[in-house]
N, C-alpha and C. Protein backbone atom coordinates (compact mmCIF):
# COMPACT_ATOMS: atom_id res chain seq x y z
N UNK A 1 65.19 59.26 -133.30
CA UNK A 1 66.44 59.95 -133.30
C UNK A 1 67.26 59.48 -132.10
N UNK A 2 68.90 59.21 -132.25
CA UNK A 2 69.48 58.78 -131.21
C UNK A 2 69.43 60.09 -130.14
N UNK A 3 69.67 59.49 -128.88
CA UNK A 3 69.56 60.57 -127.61
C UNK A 3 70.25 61.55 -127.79
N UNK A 4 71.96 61.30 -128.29
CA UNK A 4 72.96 62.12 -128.12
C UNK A 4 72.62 63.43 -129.70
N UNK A 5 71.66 62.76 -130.33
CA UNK A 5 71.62 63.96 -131.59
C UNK A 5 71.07 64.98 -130.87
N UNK A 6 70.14 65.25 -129.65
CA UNK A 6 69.41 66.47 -129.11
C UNK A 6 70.35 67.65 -128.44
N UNK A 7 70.27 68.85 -128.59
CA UNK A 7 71.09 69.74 -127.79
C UNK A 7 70.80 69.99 -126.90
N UNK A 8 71.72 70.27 -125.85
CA UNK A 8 71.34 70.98 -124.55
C UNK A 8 70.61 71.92 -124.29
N UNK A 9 69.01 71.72 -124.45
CA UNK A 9 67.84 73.09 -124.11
C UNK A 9 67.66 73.63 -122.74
N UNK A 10 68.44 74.50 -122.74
CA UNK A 10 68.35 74.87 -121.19
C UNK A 10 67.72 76.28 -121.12
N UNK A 11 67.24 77.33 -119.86
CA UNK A 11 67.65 78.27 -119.39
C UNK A 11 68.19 79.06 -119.08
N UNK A 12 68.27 80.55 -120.12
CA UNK A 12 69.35 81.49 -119.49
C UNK A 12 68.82 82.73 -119.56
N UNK A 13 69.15 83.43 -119.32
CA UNK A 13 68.92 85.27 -118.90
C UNK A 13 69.50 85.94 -120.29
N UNK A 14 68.66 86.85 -120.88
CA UNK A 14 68.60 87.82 -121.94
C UNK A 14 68.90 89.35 -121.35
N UNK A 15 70.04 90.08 -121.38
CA UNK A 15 70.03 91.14 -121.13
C UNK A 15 69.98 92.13 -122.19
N UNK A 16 68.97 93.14 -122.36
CA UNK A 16 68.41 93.95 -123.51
C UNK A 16 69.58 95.13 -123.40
N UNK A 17 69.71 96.11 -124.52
CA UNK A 17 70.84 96.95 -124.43
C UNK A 17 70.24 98.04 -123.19
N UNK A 18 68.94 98.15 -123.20
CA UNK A 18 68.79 99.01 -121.60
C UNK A 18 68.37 98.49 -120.90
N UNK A 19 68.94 97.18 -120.28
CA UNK A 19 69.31 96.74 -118.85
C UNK A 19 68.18 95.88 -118.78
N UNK A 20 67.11 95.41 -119.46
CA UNK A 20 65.90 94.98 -118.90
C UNK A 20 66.57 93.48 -119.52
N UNK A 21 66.00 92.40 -118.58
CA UNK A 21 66.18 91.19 -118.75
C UNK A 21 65.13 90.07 -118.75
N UNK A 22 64.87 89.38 -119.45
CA UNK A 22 63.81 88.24 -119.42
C UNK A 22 65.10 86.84 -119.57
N UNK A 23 64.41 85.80 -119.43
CA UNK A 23 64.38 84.21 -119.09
C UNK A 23 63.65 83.53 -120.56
N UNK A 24 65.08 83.04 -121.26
CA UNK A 24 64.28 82.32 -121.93
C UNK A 24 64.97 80.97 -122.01
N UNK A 25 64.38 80.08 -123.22
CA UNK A 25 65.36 78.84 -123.49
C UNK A 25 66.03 78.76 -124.39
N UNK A 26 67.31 78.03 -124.60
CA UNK A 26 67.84 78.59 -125.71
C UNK A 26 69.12 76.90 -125.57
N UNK A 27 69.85 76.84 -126.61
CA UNK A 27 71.05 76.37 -126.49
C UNK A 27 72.17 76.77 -126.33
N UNK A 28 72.27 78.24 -125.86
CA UNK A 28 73.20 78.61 -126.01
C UNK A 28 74.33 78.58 -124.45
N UNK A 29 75.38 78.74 -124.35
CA UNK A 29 76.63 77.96 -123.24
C UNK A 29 75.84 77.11 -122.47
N UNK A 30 75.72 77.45 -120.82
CA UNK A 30 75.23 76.27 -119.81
C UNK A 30 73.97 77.07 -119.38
N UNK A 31 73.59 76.11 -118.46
CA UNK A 31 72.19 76.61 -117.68
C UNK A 31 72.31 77.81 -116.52
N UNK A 32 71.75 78.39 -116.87
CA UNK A 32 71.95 80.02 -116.00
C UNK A 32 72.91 80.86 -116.47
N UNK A 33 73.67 80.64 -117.95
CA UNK A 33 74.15 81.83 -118.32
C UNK A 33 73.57 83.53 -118.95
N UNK A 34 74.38 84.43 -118.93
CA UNK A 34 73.50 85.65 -119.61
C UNK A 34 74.04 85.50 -120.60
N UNK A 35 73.19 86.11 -121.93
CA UNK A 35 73.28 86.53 -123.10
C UNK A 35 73.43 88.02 -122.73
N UNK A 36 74.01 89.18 -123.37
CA UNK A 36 74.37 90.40 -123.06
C UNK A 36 74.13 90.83 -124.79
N UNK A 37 72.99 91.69 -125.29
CA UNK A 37 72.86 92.16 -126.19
C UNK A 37 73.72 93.47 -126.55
N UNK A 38 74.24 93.87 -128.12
CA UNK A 38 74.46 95.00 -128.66
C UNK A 38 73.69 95.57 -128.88
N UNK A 39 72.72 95.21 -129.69
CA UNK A 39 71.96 95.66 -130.48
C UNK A 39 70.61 94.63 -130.56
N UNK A 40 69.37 95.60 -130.00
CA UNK A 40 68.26 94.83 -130.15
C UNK A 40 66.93 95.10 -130.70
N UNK A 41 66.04 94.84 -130.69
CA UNK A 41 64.95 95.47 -131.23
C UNK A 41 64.46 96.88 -130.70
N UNK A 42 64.61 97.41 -129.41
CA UNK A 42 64.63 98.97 -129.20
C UNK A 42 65.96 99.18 -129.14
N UNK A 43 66.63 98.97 -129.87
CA UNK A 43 68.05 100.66 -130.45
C UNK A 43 68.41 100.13 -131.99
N UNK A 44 67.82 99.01 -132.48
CA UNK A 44 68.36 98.84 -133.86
C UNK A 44 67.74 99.87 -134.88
N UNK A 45 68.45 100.55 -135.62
CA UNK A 45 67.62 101.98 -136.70
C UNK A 45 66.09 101.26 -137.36
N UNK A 46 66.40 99.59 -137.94
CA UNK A 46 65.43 99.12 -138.69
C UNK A 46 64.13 98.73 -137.88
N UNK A 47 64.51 99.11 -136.46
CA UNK A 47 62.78 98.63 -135.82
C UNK A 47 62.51 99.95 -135.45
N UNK A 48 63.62 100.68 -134.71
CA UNK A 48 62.95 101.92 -134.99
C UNK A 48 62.67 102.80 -135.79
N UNK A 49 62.90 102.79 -136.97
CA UNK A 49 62.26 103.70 -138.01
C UNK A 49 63.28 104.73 -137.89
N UNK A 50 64.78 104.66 -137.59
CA UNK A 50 66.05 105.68 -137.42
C UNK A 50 65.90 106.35 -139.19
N UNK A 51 66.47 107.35 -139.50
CA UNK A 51 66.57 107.53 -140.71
C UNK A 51 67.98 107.32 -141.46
N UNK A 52 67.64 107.22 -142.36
CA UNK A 52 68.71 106.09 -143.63
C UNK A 52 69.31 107.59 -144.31
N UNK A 53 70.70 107.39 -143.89
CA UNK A 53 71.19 108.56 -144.57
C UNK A 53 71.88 108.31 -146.29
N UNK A 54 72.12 108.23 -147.45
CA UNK A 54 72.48 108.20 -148.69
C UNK A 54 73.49 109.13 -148.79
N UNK A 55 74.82 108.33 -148.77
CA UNK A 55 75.69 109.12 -149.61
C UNK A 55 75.50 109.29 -151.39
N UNK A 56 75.99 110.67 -151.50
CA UNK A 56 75.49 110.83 -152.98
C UNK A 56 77.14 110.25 -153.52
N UNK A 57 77.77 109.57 -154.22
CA UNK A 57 78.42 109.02 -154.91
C UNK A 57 78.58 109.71 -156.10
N UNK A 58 79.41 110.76 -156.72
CA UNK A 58 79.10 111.22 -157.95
C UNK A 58 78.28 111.26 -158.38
N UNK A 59 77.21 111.93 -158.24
CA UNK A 59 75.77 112.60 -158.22
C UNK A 59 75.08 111.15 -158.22
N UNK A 60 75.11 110.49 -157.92
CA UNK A 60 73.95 109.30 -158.98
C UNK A 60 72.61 109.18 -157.73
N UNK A 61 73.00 109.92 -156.70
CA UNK A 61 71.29 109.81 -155.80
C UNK A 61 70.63 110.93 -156.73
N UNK A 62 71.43 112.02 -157.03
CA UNK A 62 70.67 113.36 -157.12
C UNK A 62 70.25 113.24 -158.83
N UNK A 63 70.85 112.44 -159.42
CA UNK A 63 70.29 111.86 -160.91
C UNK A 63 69.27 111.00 -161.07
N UNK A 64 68.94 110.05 -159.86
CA UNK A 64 68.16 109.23 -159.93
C UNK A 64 66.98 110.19 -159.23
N UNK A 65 67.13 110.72 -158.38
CA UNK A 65 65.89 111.74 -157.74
C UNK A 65 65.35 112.51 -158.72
N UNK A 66 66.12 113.74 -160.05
CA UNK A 66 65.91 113.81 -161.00
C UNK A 66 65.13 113.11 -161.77
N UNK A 67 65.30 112.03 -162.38
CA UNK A 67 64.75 111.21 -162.85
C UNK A 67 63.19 110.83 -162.71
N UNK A 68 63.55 110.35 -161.52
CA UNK A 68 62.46 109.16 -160.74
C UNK A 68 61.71 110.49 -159.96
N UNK A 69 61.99 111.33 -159.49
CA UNK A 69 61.45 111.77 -158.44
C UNK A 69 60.29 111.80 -157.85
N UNK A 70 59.33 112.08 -159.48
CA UNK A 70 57.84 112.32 -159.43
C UNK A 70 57.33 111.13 -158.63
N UNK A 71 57.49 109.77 -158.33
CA UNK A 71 57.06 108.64 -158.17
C UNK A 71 57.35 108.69 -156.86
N UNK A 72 57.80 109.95 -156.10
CA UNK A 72 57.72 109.61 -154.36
C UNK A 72 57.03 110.38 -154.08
N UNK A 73 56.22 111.40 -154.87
CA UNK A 73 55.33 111.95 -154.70
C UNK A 73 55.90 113.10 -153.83
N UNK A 74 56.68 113.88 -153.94
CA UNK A 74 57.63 115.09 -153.20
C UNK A 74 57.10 116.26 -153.87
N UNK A 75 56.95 117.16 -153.49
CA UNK A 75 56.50 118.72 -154.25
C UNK A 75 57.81 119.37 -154.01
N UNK A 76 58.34 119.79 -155.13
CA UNK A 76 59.34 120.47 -155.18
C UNK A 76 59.60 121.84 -154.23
């Protein structure tokens, strides 16, 4: 592979949404920049197990719960 096809693998600082920071490598801007997270694996709902709220849309959750219900195994 020619030289110039490789990206710049450098070093930069990961800041987590509560403040904690690690060192990794990455391509991303120059060497010694921070990355500054929104959203990461402790505050995203899907790693923590947040709960999933369902709007009912003209009944169709509470028709399909009807329906289906028996199969989540819920006692009325």
């Amino acid at each position: 592979m020619k030289p110039e096809g490789h990206p710049d693998y450098h070093f930069i600082t990961v800041v987590m949404t509560d403040g904690t920071t690690y060192k990794t490598r990455s391509t991303y801007a120059k060497e010694g920049a921070t990355l500054n997270l929104d959203i990461d694996s402790k505050s995203h709902p899907a790693y923590t197990g947040g709960q999933q709220t369902l709007l009912d849309r003209g009944g169709r959750v509470s028709r399909f719960n009807d329906k289906f219900g028996g199969f989540l195994g819920k006692k009325k």
